[in-house]
Structure formats: C-alpha cells, structure tokens
C-alpha atoms as a PDB file:
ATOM      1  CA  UNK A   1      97.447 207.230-114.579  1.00  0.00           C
ATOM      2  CA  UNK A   2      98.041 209.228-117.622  1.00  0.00           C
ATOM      3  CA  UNK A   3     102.219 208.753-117.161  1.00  0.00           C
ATOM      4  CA  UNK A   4     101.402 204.704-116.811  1.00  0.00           C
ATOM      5  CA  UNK A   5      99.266 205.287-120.152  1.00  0.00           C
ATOM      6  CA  UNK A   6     101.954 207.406-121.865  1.00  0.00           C
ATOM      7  CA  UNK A   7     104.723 204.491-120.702  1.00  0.00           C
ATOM      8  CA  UNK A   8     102.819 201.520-122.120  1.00  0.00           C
ATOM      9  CA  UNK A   9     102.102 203.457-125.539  1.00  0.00           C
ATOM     10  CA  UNK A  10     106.098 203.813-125.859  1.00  0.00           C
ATOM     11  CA  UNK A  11     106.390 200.200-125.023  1.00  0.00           C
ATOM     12  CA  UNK A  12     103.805 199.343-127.349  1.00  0.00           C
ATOM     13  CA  UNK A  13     105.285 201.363-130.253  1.00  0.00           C
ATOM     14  CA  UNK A  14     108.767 200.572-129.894  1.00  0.00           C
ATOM     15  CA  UNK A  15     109.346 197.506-131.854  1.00  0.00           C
ATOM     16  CA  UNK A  16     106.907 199.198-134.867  1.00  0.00           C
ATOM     17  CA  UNK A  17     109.580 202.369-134.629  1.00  0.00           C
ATOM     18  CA  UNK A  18     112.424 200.053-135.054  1.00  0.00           C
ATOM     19  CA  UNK A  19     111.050 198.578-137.623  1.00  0.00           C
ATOM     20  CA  UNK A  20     110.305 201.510-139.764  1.00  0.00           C
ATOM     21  CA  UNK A  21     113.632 202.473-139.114  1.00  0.00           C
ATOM     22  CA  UNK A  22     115.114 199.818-139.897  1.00  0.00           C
ATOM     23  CA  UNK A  23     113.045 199.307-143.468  1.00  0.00           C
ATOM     24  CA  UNK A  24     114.088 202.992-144.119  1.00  0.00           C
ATOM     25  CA  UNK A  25     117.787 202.013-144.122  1.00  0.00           C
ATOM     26  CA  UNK A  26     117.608 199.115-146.039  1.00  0.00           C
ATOM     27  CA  UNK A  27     115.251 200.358-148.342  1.00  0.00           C
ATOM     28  CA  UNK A  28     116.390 199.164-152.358  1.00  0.00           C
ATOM     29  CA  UNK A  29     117.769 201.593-154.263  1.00  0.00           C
ATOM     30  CA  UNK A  30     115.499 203.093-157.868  1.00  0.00           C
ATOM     31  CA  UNK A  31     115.768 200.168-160.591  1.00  0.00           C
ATOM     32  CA  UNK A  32     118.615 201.513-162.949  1.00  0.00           C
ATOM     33  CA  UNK A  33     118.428 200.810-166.526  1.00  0.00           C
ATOM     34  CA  UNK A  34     120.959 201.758-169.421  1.00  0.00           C
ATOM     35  CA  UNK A  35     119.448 203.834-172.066  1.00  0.00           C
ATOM     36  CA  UNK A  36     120.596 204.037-175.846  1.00  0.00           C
ATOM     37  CA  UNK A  37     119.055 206.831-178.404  1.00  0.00           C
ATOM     38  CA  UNK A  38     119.967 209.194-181.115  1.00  0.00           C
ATOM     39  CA  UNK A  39     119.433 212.404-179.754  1.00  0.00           C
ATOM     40  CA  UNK A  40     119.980 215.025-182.515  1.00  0.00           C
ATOM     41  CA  UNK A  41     121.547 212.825-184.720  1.00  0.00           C
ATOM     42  CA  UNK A  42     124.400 211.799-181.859  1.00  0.00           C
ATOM     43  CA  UNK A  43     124.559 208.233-180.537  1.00  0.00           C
ATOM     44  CA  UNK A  44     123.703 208.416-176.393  1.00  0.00           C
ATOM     45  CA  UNK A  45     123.934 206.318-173.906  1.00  0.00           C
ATOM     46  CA  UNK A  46     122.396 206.781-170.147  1.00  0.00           C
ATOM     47  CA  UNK A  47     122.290 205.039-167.315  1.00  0.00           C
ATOM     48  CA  UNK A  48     118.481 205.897-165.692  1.00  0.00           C
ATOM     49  CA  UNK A  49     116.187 205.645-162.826  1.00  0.00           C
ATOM     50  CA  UNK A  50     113.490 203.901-164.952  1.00  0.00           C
ATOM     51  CA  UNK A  51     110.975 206.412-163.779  1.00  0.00           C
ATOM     52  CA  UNK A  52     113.109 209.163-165.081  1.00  0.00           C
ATOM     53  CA  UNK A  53     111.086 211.107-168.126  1.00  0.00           C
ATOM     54  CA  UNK A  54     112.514 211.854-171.909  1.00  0.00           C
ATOM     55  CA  UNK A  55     112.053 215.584-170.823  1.00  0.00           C
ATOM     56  CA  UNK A  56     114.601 214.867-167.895  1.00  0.00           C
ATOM     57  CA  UNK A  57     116.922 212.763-169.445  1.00  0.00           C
ATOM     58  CA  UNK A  58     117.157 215.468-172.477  1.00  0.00           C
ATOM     59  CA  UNK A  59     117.377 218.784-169.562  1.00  0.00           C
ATOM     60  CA  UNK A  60     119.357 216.671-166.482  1.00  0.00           C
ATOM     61  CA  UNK A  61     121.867 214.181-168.362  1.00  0.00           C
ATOM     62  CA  UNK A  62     122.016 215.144-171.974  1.00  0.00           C
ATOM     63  CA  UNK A  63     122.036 219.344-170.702  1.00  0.00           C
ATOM     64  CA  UNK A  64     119.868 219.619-173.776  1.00  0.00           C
ATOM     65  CA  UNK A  65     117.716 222.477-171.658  1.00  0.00           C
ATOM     66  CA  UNK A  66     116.093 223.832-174.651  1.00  0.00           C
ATOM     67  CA  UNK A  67     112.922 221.620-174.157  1.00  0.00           C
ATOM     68  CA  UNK A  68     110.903 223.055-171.231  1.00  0.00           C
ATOM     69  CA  UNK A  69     109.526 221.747-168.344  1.00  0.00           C
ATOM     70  CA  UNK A  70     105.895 224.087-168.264  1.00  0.00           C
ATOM     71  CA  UNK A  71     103.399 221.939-166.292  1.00  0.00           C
ATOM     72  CA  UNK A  72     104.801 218.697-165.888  1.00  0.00           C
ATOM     73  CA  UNK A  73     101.213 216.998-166.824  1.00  0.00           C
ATOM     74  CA  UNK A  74     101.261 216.873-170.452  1.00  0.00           C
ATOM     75  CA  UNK A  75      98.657 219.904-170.842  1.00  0.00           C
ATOM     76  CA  UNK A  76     100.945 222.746-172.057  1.00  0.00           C
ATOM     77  CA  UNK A  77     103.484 221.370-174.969  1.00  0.00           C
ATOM     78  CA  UNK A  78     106.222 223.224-173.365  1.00  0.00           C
ATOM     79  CA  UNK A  79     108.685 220.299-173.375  1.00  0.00           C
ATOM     80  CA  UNK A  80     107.574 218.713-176.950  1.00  0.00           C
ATOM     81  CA  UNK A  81     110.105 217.305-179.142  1.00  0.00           C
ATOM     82  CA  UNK A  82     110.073 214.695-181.778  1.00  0.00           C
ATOM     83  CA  UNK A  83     110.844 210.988-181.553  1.00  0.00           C
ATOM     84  CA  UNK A  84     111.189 209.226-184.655  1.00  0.00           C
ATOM     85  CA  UNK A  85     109.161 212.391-186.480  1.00  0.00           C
ATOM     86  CA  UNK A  86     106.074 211.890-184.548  1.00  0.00           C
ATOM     87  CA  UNK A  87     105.346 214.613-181.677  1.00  0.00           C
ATOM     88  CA  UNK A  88     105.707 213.670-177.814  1.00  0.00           C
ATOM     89  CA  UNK A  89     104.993 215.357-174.706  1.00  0.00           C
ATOM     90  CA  UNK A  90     108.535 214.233-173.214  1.00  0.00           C
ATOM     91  CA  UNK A  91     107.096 215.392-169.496  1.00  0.00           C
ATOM     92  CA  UNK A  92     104.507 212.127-170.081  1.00  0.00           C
ATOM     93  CA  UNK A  93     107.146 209.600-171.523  1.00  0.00           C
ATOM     94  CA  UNK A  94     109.566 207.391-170.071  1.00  0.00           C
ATOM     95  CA  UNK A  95     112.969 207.772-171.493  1.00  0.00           C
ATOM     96  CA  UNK A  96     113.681 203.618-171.062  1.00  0.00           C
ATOM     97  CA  UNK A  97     110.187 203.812-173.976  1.00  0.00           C
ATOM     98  CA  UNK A  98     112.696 205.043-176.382  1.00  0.00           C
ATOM     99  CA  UNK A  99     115.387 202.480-176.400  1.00  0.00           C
ATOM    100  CA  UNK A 100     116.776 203.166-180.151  1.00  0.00           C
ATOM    101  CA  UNK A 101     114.669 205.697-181.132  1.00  0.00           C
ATOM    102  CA  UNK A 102     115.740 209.239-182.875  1.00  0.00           C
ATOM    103  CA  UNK A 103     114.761 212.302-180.836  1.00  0.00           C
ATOM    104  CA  UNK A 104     114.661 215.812-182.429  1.00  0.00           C
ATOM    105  CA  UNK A 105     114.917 218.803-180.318  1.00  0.00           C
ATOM    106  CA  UNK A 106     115.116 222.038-180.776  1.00  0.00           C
ATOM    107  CA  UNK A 107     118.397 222.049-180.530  1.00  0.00           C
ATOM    108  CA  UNK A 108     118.292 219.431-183.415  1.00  0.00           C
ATOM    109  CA  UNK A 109     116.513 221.596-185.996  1.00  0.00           C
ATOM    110  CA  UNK A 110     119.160 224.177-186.215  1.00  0.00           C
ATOM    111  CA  UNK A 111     121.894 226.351-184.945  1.00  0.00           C
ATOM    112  CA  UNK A 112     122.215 230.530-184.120  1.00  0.00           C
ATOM    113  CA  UNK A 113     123.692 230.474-187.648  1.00  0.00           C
ATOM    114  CA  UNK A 114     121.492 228.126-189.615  1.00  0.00           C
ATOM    115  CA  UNK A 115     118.245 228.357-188.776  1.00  0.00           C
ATOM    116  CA  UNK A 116     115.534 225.929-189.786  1.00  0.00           C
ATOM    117  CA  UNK A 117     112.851 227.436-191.854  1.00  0.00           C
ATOM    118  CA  UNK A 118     110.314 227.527-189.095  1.00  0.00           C
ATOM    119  CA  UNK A 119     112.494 229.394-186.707  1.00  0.00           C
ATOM    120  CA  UNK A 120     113.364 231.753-189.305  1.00  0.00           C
ATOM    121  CA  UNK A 121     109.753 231.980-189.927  1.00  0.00           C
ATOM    122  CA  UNK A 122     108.968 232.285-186.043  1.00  0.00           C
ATOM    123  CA  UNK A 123     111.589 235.404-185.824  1.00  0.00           C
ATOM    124  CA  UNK A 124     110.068 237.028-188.748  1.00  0.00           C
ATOM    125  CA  UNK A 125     106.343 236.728-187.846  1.00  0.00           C
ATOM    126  CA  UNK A 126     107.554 237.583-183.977  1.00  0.00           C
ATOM    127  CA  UNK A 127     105.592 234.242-183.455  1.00  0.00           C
ATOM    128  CA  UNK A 128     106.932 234.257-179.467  1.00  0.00           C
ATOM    129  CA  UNK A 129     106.590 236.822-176.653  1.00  0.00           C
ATOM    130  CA  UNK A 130     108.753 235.586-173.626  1.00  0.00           C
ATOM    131  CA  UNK A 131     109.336 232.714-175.519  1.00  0.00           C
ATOM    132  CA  UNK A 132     109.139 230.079-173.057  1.00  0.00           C
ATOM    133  CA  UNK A 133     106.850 227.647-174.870  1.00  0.00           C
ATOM    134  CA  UNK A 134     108.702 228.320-178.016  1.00  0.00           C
ATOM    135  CA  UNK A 135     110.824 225.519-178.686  1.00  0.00           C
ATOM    136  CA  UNK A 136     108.081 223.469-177.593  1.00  0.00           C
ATOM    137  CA  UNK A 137     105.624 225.482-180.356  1.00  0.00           C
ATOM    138  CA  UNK A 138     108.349 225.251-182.853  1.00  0.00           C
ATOM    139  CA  UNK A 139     108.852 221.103-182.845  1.00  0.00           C
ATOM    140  CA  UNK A 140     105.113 221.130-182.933  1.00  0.00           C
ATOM    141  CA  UNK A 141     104.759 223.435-185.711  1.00  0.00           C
ATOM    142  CA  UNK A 142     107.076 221.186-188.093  1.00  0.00           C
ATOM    143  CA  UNK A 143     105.663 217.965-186.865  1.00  0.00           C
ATOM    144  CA  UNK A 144     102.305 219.403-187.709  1.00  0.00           C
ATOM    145  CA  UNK A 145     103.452 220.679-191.132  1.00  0.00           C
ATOM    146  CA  UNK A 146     105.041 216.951-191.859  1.00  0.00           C
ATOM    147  CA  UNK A 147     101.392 215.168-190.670  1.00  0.00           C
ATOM    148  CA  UNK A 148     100.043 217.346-193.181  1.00  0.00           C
ATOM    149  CA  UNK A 149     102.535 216.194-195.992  1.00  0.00           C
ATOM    150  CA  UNK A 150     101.761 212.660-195.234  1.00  0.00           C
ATOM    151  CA  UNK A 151      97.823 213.235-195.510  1.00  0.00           C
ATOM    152  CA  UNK A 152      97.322 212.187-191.374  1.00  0.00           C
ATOM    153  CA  UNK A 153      93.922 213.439-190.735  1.00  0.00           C
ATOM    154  CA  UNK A 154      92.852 215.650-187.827  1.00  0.00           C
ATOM    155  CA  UNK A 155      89.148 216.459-186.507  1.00  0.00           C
ATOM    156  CA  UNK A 156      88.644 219.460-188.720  1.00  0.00           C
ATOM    157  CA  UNK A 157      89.876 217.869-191.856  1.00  0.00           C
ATOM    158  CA  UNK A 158      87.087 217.850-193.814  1.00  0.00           C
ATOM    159  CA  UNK A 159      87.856 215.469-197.320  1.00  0.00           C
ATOM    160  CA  UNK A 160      89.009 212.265-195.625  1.00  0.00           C
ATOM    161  CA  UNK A 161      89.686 211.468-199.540  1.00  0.00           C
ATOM    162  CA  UNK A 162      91.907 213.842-200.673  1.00  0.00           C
ATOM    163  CA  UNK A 163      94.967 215.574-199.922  1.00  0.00           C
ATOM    164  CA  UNK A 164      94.690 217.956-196.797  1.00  0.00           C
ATOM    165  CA  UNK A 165      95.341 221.816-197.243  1.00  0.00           C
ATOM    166  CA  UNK A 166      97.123 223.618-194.240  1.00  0.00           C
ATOM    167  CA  UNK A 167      95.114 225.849-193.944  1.00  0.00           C
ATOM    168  CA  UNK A 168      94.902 227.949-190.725  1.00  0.00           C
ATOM    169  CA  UNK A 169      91.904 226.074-189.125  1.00  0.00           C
ATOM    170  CA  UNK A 170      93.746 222.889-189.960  1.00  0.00           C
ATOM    171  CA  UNK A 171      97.481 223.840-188.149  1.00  0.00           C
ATOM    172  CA  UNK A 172      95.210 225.757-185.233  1.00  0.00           C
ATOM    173  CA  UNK A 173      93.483 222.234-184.482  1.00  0.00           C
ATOM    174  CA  UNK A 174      97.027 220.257-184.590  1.00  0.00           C
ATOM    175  CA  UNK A 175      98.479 222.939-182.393  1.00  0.00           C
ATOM    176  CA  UNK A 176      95.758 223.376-179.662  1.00  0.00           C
ATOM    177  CA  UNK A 177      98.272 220.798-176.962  1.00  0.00           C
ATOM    178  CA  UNK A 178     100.873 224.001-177.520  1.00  0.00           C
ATOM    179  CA  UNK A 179      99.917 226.421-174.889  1.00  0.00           C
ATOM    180  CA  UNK A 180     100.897 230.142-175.151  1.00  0.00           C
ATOM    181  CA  UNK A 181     100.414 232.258-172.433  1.00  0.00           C
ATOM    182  CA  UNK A 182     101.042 235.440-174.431  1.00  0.00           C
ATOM    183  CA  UNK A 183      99.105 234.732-176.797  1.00  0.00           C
ATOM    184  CA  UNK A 184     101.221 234.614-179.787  1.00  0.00           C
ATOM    185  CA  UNK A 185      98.736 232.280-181.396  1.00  0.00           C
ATOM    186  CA  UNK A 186      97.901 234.248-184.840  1.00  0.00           C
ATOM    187  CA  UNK A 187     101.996 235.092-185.507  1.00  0.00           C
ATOM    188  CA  UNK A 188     102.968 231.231-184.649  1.00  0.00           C
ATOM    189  CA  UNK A 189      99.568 230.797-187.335  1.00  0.00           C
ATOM    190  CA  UNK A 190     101.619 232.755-189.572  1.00  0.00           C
ATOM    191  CA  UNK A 191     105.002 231.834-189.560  1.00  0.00           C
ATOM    192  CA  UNK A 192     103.669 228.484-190.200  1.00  0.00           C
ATOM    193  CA  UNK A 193     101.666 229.389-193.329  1.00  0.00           C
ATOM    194  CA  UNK A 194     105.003 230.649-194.809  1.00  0.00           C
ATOM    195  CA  UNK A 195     106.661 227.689-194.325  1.00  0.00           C
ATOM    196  CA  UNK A 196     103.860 225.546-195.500  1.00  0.00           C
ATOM    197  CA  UNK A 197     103.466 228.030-198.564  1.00  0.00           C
ATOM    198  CA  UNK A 198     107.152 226.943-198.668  1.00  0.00           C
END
C-alpha cells in the first residue's frame, strides 16, 4: 500500500516538477538600465540591474570603495555620500534615482595630499578609532556644516527666525544617522567646531 501511495504521489507531482523546471530556465533576466552621473566631478556611465543601490554602483562598478557598506538598512551612515550637496544613505537609494545627478564621495572631497578641511580637522582631533564609519562621518559632517550655512532647520534649532549657530547640540542632532561604534563622538564634535569656527 504505502509503495502504490508513494507511486501515485510521483505521478501526481511530475508535471508540477517539470514545470518549475522549466520556469527556472526560462526565467527573464534583471531589467538593465543605463545609468549617467557625475561622480566626483567625472562624467559616468553604467549599465545596471535597476535594483542595484548608489552604494553598489559607487563600491562594485565605479571601485569607489571608500563609502562603506555598515548595515545595509540605512541605520548606521556608514555608506553616506552626497548627491547634489544634500546627504544620502546610498545603501537605501537606487542608483537609476540619480540619473544626472552629482555625487560627492569621499574620495571627492580630497586627496592623501590635499586634504579637505574636515579631514584635516578629523586627523587632528583623532575624530576616528578604526575608522570604518569615517568617510561616512566625514560627508556627513560637511553636509551638516553646509545645512547650517543655508539656515535648514533641525529639531533642536531653537530661533526658527534667525540665523542658526553650530553649536555642538546643533551638529550632534544632524549627526545622530552617523553611527560610531568607538565612540569617537566628542573628537568628530570637535573637528567639526574647527571647521565651522573656520
């Protein structure tokens, strides 16, 4: 009885098998899409999956591997960069989103011989331990500084009138999405005073 059972459950699932089987092998391949940005100033163009992320794009095709991959959720700021001055977790954003746009990295801001101010500032304050999140903290930090500039309000700001002061509380609210498990947080604090102090 229970070879008769076993025989008609083959029969019975055969065609279903071959079908999966067959969908498997004729299953469409990922959308592609081509891509066109300014990534540190340089004209790019990529052809994509159009699932693939900005952070990929940058670290896989553009071997920009500066920006980090930390979490993958958008929680830590580990991969954050800049796309047309404004700060993005690139782990949350599709890179087919930034058709034409201008993306800073860290690479972007400066070279082992001409630093920008803020990583000049972040080696003088020793605002990094392992430095992981770093270029990630750094992007932020003079994103942050330019929101300031430009009078963009956060939820400590207290004179929605006037012009905003960077003060500490003010650049520790704007850089609470830039996660550092070391916790660097009163050197990174510091190196950005300096730079704000200008």
């Amino acid at each position: 009885m229970l070879a008769a059972s076993a025989a008609s459950a083959a029969v019975v699932n055969a065609p279903h098998a071959a079908l999966a089987q067959r969908s498997r092998n004729e299953a469409a391949p990922p959308p592609q899409m081509k891509v066109k940005m300014k990534v540190n100033g340089k004209p790019h163009e990529v052809e994509l999956d159009t699932r693939t992320t900005l952070l990929d794009t940058l670290r896989e095709h553009l071997q920009l591997t500066g920006t980090k991959k930390g979490c993958d959720h958008g929680q830590c700021g580990a991969c954050t960069v800049m796309v047309n001055g404004t700060r993005v977790n690139s782990c949350l954003s599709l890179a087919v989103m930034h058709e034409g746009d201008e993306v800073t990295t860290i690479e972007g801001l400066g070279t082992p011989d001409d630093l920008h101010p803020m990583q000049e500032a972040f080696v003088k304050h020793d605002g990094y331990q392992c430095g992981y999140c770093t270029p990630g903290q750094i992007c932020s930090a003079v994103a942050t500084l330019e929101e300031i500039r430009k009078g963009i309000p956060s939820h400590v700001t207290g004179d929605l009138t006037g012009s905003i002061a960077p003060t500490n509380m003010e650049m520790r609210e704007r850089m609470s999405g830039n996660i550092c498990r070391c916790g660097a947080y009163s050197n990174i604090a510091d190196a950005m005073s300096e730079v704000a102090e200008g």
